[in-house]
N, C-alpha and C. Protein backbone atom coordinates (compact mmCIF):
# COMPACT_ATOMS: atom_id res chain seq x y z
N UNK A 1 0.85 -1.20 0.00
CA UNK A 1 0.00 0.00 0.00
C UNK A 1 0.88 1.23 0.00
N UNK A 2 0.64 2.01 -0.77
CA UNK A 2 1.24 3.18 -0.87
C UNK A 2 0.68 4.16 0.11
N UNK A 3 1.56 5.33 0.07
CA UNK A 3 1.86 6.28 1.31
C UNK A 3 0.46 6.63 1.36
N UNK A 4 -0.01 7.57 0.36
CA UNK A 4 -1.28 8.29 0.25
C UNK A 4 -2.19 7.70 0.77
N UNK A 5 -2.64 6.13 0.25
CA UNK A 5 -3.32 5.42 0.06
C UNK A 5 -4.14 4.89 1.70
N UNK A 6 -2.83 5.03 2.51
CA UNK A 6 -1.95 4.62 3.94
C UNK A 6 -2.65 5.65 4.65
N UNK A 7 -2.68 6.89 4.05
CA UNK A 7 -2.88 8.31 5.26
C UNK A 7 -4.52 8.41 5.48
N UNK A 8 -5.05 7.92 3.54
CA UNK A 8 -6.18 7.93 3.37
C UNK A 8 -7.35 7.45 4.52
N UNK A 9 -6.52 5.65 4.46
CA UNK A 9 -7.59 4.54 5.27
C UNK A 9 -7.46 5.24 6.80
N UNK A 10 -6.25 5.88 7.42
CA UNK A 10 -6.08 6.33 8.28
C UNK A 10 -7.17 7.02 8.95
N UNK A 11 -6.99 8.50 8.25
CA UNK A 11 -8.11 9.47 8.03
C UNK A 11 -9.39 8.91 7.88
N UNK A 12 -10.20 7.86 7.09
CA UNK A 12 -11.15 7.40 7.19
C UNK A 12 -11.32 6.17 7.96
N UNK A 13 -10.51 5.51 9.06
CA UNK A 13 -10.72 4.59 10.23
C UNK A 13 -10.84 5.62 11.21
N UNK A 14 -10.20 6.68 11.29
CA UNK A 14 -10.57 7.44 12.55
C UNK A 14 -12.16 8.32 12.49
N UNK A 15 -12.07 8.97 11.07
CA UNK A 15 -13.49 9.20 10.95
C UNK A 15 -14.97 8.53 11.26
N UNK A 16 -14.11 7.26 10.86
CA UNK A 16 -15.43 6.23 11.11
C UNK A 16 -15.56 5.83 12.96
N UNK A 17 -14.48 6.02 13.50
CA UNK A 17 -13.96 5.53 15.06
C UNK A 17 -14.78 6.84 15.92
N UNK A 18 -14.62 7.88 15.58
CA UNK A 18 -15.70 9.14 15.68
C UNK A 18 -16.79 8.98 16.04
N UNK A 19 -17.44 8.48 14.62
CA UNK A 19 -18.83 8.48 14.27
C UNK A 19 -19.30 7.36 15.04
N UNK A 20 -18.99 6.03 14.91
CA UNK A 20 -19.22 4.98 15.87
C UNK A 20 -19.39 5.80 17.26
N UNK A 21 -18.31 6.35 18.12
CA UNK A 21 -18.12 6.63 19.44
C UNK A 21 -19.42 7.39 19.97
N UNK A 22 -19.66 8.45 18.85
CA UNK A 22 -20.89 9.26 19.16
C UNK A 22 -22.31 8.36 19.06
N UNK A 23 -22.48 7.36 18.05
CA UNK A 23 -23.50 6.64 17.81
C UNK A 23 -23.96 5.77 19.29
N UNK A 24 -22.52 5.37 19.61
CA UNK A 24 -22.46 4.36 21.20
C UNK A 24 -23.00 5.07 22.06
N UNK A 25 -22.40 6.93 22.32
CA UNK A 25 -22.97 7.70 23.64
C UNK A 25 -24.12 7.82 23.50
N UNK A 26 -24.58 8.01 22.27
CA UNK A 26 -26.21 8.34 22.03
C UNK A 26 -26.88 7.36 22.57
N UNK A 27 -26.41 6.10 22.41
CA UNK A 27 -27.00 5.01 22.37
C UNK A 27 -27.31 4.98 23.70
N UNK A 28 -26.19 4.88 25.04
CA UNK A 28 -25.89 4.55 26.10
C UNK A 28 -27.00 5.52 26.74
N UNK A 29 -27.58 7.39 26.41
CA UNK A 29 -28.01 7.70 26.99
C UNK A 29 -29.38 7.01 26.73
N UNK A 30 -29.68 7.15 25.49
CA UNK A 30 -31.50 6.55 25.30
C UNK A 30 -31.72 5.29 25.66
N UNK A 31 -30.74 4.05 25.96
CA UNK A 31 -30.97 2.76 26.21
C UNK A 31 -30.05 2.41 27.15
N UNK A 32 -29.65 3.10 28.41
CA UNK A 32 -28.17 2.49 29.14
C UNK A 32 -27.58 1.18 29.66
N UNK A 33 -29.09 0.75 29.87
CA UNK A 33 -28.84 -0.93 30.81
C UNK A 33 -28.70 -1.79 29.31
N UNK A 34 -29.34 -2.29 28.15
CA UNK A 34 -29.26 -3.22 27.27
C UNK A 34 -27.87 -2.57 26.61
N UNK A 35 -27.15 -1.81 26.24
CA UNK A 35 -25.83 -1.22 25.59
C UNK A 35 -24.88 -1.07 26.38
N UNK A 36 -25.00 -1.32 27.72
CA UNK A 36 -24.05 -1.03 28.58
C UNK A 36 -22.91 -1.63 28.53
N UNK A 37 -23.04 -2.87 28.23
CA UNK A 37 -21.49 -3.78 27.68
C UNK A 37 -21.06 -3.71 26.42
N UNK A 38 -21.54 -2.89 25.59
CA UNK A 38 -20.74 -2.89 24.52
C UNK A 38 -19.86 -1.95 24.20
């Protein structure tokens, strides 16, 4: 894999690591006991 290619998936695993994180808090406040272990 080339450099660019490298910085790219980077930039879009953390973007996605973001979006997940916020999806989880949301989650945790509207449903806390069934999401709580994940």
């Amino acid at each position: 894999m080339n450099q660019i290619t490298g910085v790219h998936a980077d930039v879009a695993w953390k973007s996605a690591g973001k979006r997940i994180n916020a999806v989880h808090a949301w989650a945790q406040r509207a449903h806390p006991t069934p999401l709580a272990g994940l």
